[in-house]
C-alpha atoms as a PDB file:
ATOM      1  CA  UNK A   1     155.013 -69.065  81.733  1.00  0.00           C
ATOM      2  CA  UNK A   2     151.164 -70.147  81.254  1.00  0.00           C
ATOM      3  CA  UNK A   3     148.554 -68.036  82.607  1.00  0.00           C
ATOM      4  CA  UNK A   4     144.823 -68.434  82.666  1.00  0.00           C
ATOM      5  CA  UNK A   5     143.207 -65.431  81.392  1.00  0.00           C
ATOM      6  CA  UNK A   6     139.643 -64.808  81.593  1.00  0.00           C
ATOM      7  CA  UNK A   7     138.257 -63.002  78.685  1.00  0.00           C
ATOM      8  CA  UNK A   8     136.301 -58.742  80.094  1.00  0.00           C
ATOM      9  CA  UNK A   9     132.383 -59.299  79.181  1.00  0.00           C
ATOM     10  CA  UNK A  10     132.783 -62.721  78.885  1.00  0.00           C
ATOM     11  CA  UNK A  11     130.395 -65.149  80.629  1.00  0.00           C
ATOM     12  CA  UNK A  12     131.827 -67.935  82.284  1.00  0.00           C
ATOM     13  CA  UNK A  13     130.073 -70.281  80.096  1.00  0.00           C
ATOM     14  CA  UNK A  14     131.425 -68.926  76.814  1.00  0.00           C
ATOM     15  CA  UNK A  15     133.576 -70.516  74.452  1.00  0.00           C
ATOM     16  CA  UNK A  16     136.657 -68.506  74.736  1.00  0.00           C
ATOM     17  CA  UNK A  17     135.684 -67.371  77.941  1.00  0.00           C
ATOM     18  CA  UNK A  18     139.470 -68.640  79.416  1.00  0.00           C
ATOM     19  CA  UNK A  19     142.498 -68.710  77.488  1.00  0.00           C
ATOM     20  CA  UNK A  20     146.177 -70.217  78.303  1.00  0.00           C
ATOM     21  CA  UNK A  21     148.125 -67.795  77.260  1.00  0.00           C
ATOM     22  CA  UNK A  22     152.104 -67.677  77.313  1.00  0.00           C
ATOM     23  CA  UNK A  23     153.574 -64.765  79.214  1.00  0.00           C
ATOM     24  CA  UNK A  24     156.790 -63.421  80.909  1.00  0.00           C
ATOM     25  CA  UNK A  25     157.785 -64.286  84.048  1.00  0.00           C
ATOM     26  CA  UNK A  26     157.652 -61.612  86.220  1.00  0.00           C
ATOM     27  CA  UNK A  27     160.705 -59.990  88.136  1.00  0.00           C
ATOM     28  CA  UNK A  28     160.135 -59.802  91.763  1.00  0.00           C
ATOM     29  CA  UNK A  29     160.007 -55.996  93.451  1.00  0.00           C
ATOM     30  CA  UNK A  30     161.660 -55.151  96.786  1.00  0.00           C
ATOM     31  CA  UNK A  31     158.716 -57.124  98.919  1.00  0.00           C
ATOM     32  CA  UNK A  32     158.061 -59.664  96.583  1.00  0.00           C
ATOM     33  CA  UNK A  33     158.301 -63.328  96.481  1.00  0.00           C
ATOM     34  CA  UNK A  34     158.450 -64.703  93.110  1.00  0.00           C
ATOM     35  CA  UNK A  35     156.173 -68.309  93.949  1.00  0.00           C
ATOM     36  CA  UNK A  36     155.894 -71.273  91.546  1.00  0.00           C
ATOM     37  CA  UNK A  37     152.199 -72.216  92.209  1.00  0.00           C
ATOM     38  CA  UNK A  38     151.947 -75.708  92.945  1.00  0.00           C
ATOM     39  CA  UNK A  39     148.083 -75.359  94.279  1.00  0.00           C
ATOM     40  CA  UNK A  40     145.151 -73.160  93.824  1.00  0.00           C
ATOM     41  CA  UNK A  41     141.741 -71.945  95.824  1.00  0.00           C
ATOM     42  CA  UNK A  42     139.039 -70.459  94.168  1.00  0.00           C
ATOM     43  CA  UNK A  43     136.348 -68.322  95.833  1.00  0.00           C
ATOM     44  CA  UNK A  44     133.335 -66.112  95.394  1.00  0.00           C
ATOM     45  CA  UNK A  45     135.954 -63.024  94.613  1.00  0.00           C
ATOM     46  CA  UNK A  46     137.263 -64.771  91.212  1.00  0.00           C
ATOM     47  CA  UNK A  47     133.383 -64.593  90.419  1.00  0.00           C
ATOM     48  CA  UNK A  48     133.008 -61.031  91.040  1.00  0.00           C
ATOM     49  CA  UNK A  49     136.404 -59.827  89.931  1.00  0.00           C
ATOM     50  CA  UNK A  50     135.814 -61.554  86.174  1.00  0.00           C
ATOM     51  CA  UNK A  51     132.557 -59.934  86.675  1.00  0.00           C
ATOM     52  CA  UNK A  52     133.492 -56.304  87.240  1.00  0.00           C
ATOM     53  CA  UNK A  53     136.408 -56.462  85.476  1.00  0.00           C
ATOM     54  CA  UNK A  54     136.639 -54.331  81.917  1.00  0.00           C
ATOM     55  CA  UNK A  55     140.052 -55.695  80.698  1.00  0.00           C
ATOM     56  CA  UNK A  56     141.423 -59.455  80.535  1.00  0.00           C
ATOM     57  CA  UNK A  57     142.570 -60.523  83.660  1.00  0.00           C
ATOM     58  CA  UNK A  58     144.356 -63.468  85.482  1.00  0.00           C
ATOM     59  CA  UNK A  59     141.993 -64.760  88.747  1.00  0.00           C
ATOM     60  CA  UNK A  60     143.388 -66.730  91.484  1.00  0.00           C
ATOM     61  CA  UNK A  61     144.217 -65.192  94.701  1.00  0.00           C
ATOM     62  CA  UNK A  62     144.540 -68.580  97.313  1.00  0.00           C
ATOM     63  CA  UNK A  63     147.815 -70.412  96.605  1.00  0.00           C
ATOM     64  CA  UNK A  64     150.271 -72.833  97.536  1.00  0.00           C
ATOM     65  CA  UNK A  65     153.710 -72.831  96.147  1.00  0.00           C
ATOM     66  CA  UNK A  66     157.538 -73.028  96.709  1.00  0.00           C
ATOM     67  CA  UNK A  67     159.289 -69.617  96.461  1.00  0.00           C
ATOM     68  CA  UNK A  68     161.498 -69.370  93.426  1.00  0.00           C
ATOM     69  CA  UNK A  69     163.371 -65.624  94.169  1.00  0.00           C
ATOM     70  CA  UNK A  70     162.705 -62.807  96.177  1.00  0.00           C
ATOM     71  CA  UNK A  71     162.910 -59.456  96.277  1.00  0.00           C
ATOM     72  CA  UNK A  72     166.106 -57.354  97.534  1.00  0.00           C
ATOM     73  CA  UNK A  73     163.809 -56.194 100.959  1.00  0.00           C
ATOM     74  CA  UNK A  74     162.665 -59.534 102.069  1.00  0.00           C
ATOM     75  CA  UNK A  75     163.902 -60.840 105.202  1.00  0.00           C
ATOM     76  CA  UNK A  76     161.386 -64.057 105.943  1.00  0.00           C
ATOM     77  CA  UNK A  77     161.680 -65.929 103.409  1.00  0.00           C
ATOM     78  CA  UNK A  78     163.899 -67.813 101.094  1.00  0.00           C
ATOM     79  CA  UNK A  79     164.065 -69.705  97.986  1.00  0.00           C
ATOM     80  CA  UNK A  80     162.740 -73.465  98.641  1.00  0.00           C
ATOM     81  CA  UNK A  81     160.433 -72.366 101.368  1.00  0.00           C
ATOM     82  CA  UNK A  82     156.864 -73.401 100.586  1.00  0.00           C
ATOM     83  CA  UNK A  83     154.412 -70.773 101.281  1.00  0.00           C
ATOM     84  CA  UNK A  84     150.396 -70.077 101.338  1.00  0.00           C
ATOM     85  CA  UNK A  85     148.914 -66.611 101.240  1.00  0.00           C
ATOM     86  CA  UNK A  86     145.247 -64.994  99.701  1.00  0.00           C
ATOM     87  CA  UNK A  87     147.213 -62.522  97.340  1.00  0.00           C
ATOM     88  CA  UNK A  88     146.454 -59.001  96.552  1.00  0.00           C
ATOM     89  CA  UNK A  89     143.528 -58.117  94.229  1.00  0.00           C
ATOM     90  CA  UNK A  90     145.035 -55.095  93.016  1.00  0.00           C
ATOM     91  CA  UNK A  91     147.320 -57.452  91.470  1.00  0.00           C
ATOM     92  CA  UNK A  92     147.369 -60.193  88.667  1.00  0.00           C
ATOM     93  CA  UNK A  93     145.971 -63.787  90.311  1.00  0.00           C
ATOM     94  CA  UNK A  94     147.507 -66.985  90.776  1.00  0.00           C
ATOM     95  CA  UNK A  95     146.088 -68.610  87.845  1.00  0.00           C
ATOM     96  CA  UNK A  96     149.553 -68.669  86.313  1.00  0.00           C
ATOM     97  CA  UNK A  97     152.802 -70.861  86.581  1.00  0.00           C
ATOM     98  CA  UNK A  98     154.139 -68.475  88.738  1.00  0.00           C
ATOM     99  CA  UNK A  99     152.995 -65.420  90.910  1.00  0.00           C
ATOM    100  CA  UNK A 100     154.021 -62.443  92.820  1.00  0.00           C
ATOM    101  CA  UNK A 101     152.848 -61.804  96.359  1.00  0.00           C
ATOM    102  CA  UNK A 102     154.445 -59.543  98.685  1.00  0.00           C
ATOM    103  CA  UNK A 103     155.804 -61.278 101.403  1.00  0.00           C
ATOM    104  CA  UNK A 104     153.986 -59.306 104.008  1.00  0.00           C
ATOM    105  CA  UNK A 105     151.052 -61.276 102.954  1.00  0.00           C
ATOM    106  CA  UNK A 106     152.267 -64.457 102.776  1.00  0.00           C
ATOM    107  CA  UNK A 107     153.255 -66.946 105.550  1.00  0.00           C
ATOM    108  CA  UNK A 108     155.316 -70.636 105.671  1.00  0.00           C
ATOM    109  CA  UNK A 109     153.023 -73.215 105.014  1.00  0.00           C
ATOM    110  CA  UNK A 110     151.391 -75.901 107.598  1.00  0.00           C
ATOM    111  CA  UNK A 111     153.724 -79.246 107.168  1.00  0.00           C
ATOM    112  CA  UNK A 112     150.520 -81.573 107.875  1.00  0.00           C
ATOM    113  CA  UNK A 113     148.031 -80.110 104.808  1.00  0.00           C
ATOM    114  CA  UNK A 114     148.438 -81.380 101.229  1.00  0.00           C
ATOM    115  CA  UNK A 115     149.493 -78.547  98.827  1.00  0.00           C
ATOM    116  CA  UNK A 116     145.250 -79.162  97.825  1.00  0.00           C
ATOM    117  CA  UNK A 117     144.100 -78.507 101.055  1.00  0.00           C
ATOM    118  CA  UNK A 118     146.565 -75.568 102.304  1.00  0.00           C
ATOM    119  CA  UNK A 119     145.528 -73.509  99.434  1.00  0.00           C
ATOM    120  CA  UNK A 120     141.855 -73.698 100.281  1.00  0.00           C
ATOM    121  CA  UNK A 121     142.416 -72.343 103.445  1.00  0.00           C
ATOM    122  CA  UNK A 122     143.654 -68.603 103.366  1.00  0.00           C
ATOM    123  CA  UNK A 123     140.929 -66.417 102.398  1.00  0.00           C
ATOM    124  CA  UNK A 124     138.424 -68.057 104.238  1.00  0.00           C
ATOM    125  CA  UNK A 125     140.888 -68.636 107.744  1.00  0.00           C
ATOM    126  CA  UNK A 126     141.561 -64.656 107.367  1.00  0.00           C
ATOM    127  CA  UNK A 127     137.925 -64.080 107.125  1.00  0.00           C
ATOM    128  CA  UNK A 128     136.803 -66.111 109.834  1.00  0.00           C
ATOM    129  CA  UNK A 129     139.618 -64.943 112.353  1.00  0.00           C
ATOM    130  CA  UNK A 130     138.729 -61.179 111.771  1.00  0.00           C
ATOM    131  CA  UNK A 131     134.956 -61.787 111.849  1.00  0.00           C
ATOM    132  CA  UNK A 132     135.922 -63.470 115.378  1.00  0.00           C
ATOM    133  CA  UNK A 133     138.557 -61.380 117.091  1.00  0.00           C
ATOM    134  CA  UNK A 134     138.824 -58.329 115.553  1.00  0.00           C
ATOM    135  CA  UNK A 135     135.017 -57.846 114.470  1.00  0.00           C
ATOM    136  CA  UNK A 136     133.000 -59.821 117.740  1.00  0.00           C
ATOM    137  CA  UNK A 137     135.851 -58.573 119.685  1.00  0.00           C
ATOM    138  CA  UNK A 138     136.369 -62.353 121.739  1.00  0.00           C
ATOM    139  CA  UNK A 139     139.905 -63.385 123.020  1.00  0.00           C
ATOM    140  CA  UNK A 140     142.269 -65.379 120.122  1.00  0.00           C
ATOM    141  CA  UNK A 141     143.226 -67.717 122.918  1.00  0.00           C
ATOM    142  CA  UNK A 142     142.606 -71.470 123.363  1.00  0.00           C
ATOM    143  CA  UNK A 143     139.718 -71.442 125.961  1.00  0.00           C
ATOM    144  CA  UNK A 144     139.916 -67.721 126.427  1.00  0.00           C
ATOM    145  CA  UNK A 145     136.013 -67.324 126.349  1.00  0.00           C
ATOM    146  CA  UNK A 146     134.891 -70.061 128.075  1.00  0.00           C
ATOM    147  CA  UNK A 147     130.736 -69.228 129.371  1.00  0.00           C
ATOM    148  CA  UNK A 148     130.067 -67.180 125.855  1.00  0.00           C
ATOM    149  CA  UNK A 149     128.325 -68.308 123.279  1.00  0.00           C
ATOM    150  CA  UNK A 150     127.971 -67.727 119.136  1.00  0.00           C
ATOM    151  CA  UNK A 151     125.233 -68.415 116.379  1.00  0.00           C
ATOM    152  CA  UNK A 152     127.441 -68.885 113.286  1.00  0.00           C
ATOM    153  CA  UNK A 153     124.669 -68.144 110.705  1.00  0.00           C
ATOM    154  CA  UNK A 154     126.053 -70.552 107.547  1.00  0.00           C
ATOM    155  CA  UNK A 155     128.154 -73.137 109.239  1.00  0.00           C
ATOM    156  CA  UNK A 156     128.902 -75.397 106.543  1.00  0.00           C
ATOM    157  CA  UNK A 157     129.982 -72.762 104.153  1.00  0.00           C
ATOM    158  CA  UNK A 158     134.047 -71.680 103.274  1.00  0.00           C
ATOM    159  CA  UNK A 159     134.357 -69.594 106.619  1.00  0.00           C
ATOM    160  CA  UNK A 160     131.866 -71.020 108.578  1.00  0.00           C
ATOM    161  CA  UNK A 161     133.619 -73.876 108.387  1.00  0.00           C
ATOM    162  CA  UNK A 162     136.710 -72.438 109.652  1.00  0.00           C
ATOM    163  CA  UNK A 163     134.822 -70.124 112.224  1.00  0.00           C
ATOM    164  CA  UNK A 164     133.336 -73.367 113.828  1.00  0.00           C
ATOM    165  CA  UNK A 165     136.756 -74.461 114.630  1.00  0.00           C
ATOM    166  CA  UNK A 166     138.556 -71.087 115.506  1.00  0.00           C
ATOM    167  CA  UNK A 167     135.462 -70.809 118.021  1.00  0.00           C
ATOM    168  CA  UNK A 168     135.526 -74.311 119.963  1.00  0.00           C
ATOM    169  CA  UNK A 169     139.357 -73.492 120.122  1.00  0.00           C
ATOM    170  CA  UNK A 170     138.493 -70.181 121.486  1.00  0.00           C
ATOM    171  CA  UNK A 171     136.039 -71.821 124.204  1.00  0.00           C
ATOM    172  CA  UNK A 172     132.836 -70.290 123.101  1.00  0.00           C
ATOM    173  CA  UNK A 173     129.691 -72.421 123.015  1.00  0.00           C
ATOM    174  CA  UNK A 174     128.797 -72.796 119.221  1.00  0.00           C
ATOM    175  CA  UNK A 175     125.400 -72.949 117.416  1.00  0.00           C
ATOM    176  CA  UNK A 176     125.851 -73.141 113.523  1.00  0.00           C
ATOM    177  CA  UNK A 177     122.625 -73.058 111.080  1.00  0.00           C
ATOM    178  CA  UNK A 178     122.756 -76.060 108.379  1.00  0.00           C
ATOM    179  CA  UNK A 179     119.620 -77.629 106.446  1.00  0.00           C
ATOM    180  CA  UNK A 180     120.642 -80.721 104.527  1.00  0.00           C
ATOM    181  CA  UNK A 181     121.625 -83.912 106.151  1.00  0.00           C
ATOM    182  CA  UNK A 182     125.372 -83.543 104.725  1.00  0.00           C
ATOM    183  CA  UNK A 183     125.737 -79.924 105.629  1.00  0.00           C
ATOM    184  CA  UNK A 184     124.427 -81.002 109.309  1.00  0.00           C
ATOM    185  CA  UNK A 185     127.036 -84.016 109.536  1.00  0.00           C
ATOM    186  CA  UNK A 186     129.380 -81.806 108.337  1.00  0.00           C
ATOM    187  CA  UNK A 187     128.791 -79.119 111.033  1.00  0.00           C
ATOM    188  CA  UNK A 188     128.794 -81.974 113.962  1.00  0.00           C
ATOM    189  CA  UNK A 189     132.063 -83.249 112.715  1.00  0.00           C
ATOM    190  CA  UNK A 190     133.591 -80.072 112.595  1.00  0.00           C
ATOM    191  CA  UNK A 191     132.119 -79.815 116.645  1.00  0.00           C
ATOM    192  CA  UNK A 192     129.590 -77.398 116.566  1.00  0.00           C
ATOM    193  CA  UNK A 193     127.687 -78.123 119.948  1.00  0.00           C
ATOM    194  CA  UNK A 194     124.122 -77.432 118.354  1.00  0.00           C
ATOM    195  CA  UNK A 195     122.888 -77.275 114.948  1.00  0.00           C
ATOM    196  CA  UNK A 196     120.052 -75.472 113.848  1.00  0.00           C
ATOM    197  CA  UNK A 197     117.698 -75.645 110.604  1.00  0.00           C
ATOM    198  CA  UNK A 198     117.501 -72.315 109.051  1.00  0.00           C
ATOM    199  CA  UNK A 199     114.911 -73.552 106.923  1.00  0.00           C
ATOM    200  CA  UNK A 200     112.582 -72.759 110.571  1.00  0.00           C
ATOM    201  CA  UNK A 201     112.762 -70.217 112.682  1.00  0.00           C
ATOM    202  CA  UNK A 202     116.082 -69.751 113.931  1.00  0.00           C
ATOM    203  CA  UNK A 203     114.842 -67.739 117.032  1.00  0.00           C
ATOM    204  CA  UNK A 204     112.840 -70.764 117.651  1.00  0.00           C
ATOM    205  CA  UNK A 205     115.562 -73.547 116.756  1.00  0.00           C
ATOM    206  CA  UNK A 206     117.601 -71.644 119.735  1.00  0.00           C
ATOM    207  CA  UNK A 207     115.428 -72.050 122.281  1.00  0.00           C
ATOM    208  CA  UNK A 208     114.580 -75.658 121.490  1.00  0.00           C
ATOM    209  CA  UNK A 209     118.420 -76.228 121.808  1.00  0.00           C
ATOM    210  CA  UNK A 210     118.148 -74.495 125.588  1.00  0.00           C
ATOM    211  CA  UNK A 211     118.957 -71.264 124.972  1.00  0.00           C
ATOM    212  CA  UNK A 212     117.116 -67.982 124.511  1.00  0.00           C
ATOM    213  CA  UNK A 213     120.010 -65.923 123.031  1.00  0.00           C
ATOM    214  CA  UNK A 214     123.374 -65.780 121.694  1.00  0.00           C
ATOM    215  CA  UNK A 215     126.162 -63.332 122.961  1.00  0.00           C
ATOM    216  CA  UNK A 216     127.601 -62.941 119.364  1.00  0.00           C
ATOM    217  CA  UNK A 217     126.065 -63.602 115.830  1.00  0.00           C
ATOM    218  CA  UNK A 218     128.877 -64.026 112.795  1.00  0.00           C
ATOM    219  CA  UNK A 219     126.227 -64.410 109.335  1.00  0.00           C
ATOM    220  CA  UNK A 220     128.439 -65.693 106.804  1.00  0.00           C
ATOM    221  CA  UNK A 221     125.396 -65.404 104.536  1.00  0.00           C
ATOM    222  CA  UNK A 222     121.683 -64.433 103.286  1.00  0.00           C
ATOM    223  CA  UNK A 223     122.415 -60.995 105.970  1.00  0.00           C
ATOM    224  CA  UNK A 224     119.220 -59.602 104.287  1.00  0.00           C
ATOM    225  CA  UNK A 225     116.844 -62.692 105.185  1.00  0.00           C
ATOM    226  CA  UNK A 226     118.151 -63.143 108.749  1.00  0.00           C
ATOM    227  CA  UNK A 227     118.494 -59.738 109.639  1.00  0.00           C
ATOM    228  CA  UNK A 228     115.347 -59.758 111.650  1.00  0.00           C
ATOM    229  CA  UNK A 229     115.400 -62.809 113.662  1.00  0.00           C
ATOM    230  CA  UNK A 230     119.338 -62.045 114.943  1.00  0.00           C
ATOM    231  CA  UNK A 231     117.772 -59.417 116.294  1.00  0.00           C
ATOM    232  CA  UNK A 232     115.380 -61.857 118.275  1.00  0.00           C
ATOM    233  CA  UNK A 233     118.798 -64.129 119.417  1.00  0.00           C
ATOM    234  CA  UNK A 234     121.011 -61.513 120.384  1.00  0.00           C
ATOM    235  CA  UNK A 235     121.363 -60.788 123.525  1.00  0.00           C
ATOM    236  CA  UNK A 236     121.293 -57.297 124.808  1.00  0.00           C
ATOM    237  CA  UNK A 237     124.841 -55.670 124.181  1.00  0.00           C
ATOM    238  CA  UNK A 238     125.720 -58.707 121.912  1.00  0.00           C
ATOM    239  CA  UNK A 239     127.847 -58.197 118.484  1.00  0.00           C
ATOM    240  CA  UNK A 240     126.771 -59.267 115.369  1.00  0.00           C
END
């Protein structure tokens, strides 16, 4: 099979940098599904894996592809089925003809997304449903938290995107922070209720938007520069 390897102390701008390179197909182990990767995501991690890396390694852990064997302990899935899963980064990425990925990680893919679109959407949809339900503690039900509210600090970003959407499903009141005139359209099509500039004060955007605090605050981004005024729009007992 081909596999995109990208070259230890390499920058990414090098010549040489990434190589095709022919290797074996690997042999599925008891959990695995053997996938032939139809569609790719890539994400801040392939950044700072190549970067930390000291030996040659294949990137790529979002994929979409149609499972070509499977291991002798898997129970959910079958050859044919087409799957989407953020892999393991213990392991080698999807940046290859085909991939392993236990199947404990992986899950049937959505009939209505394009092979494109369903592999942009694991790591981030993971991230963004922890941050909200098992981080900020709220309810994973449709309307579950109706009367709360959340600032999602980078709402036009990879997860804010998704946490936008996973919160107006959820029933909480959402503020997202955009600057540019795209990333603002962006954030109103996606439904956030209010958006605010975090070019200004974002302490002060909130209350011109009628409201003095927030009962949750998920930063996506820029913790560091915000840290200060979340403390301003939290309320007392909120999460962030």
């Amino acid at each position: 099979m081909k596999a995109i390897v990208a070259k230890s102390g390499s920058e990414a701008q090098d010549a040489g940098a990434f190589i095709l390179e022919e290797q074996p197909i690997p042999e599925p182990g008891t959990q695995d599904l053997l996938v032939r990767v139809i569609a790719i995501g890539m994400n801040p991690v392939d950044t700072k894996v190549r970067q930390r890396s000291e030996k040659d390694s294949v990137l790529g852990w979002d994929a979409y592809g149609i499972v070509e064997k499977t291991g002798d302990g898997v129970t959910g899935f079958k050859a044919g089925d087409k799957v989407f899963y953020a892999g393991d980064i213990t392991r080698p990425g999807s940046n290859s003809e085909y991939h392993l990925v236990d199947q404990r990680i992986a899950a049937l893919a959505p009939k209505n997304l394009s092979p494109e679109d369903a592999a942009a959407m694991p790591l981030t949809s993971i991230t963004a449903w922890e941050g909200l339900f098992e981080r900020l503690g709220f309810v994973p039900q449709a309307d579950a938290n109706s009367g709360k509210s959340i600032l999602i600090v980078g709402g036009a970003g990879g997860v804010g995107s998704i946490a936008i959407q996973l919160a107006l499903w959820a029933g909480l009141k959402v503020f997202a922070t955009a600057s540019r005139p795209e990333t603002v359209d962006w954030c109103k099509n996606l439904g956030a209720d209010n958006i605010l500039n975090h070019r200004n004060s974002l302490y002060e955007e909130l209350k011109a938007a009628g409201a003095d605090s927030v009962d949750a605050i998920f930063c996506t981004t820029q913790m560091e520069r915000h840290w200060a005024v979340m403390a301003e729009c939290i309320r007392p007992q909120g999460r962030i």
